[in-house]
Protein backbone atom coordinates (compact mmCIF):
# COMPACT_ATOMS: atom_id res chain seq x y z
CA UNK A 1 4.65 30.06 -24.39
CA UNK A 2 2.78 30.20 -21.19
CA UNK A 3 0.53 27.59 -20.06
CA UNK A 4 -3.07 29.39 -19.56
CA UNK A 5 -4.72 29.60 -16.79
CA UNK A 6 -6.35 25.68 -17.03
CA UNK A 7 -7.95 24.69 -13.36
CA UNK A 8 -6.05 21.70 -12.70
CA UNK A 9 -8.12 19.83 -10.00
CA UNK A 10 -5.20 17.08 -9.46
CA UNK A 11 -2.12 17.76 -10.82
CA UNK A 12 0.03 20.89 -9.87
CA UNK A 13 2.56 21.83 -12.51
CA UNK A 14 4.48 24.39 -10.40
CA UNK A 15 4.98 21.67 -8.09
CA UNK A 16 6.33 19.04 -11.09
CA UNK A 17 8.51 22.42 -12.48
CA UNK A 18 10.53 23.09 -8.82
CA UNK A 19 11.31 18.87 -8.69
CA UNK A 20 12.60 19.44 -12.10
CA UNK A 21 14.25 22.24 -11.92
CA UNK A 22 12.11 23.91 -14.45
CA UNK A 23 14.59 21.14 -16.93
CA UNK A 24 11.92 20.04 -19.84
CA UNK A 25 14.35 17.53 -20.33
CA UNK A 26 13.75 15.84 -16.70
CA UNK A 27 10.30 17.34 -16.62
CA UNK A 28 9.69 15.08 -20.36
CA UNK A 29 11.30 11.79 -18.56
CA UNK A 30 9.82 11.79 -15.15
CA UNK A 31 6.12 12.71 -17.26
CA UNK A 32 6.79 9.57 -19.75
CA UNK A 33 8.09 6.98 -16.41
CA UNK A 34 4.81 8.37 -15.06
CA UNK A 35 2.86 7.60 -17.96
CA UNK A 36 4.54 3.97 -18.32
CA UNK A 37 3.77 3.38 -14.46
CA UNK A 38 0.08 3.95 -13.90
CA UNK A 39 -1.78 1.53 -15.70
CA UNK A 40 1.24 -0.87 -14.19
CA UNK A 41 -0.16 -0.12 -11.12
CA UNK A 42 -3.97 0.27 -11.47
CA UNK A 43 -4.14 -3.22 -13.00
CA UNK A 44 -1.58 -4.90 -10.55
CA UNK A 45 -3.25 -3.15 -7.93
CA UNK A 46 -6.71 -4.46 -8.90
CA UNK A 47 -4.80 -8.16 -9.51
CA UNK A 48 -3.54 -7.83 -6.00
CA UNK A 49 -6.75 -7.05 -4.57
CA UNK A 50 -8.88 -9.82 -6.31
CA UNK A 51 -5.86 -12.32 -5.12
CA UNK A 52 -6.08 -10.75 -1.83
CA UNK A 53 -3.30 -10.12 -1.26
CA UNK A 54 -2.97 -7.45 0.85
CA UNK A 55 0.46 -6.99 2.13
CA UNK A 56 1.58 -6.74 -1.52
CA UNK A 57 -1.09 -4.33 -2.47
CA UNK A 58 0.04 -2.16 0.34
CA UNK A 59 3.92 -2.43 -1.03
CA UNK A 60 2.60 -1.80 -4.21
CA UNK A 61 0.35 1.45 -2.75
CA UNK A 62 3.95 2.74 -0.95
CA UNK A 63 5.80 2.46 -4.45
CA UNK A 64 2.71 4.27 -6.19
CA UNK A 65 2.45 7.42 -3.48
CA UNK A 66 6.48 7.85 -4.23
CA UNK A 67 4.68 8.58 -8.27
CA UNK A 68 1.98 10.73 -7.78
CA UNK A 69 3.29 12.72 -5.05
CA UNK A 70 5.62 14.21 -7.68
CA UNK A 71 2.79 15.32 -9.64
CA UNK A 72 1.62 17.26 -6.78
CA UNK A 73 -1.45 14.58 -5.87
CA UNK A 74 -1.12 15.30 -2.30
CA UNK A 75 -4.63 13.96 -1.48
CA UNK A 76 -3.80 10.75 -3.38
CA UNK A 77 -0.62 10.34 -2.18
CA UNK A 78 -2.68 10.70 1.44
CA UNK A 79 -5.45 7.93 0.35
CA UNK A 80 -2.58 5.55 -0.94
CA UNK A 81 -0.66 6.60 2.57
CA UNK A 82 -3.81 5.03 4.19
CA UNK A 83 -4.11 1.95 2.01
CA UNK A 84 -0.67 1.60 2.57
CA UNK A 85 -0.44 1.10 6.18
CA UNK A 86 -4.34 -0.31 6.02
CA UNK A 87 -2.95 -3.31 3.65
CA UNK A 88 0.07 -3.94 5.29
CA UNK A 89 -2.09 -4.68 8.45
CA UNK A 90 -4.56 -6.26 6.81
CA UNK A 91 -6.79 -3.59 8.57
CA UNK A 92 -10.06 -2.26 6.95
CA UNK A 93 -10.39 -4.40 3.67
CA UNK A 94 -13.55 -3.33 3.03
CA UNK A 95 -12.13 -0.33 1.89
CA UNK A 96 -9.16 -1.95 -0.27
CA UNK A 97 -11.82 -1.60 -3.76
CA UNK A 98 -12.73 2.07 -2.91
CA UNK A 99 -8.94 3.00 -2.87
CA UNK A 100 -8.23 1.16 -6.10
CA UNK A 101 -10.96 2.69 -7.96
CA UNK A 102 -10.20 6.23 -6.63
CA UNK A 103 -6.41 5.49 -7.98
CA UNK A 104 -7.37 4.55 -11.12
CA UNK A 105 -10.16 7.75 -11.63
CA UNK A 106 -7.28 10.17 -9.94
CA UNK A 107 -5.11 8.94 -12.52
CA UNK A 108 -6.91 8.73 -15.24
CA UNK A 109 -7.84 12.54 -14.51
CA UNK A 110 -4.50 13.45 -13.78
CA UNK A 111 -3.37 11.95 -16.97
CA UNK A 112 -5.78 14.27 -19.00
CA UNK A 113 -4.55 17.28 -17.06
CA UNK A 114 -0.52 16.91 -17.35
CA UNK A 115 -1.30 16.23 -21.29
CA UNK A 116 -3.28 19.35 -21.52
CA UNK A 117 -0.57 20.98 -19.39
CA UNK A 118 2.50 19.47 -22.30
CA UNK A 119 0.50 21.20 -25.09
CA UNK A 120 0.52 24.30 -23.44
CA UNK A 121 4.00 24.82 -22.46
CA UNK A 122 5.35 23.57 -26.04
């Protein structure tokens, strides 16, 4: 079955399909690590940043780019780039809450999308 023609607005499955292979098997395990990951990371990201502690959060933004890039989120993986390298530095903080938040609606959207995207193609 082909997936129809859905306007995905974060998530690009062609892009998830060529880093698999086009292998439902590695395309089912790298969707469910995915899955386990992000609320991992939205609330140790929000712990981090109430703690601040902001050389951690940007670690933790670095290991959470690596995730969503290979959903396609380019302009995530470009905000969590900047929080990244912003964090480390402690450069910017005021911005730290802004980044977590867009994470967490990103991924909450993206979420949505990839399931939508699972129904079709099985």
């Amino acid at each position: 079955m082909k997936p129809d023609q859905m306007e995905y607005k974060i998530f690009k499955p062609q892009y998830l399909e060529e880093v698999t292979g086009g292998d439902p098997e590695i395309r089912d395990e790298i969707v469910t690590i995915f899955k386990e990951q992000i609320p991992e990371f939205v609330t140790e990201m929000k712990q981090l940043l109430e703690k601040k502690m902001f050389f951690e959060l940007g670690l933790l933004a670095h290991k959470a780019k690596s995730s969503v890039a290979i959903m396609g989120m380019d302009e995530t993986a470009n905000m969590l780039k900047t929080l990244e390298l912003q964090a480390k530095k402690g450069e910017s903080t005021e911005d730290y809450t802004g980044f977590v938040s867009r994470f967490e609606n990103d991924t909450t959207l993206v979420l949505t999308e990839i399931d939508h995207y699972l129904r079709e193609i099985h």
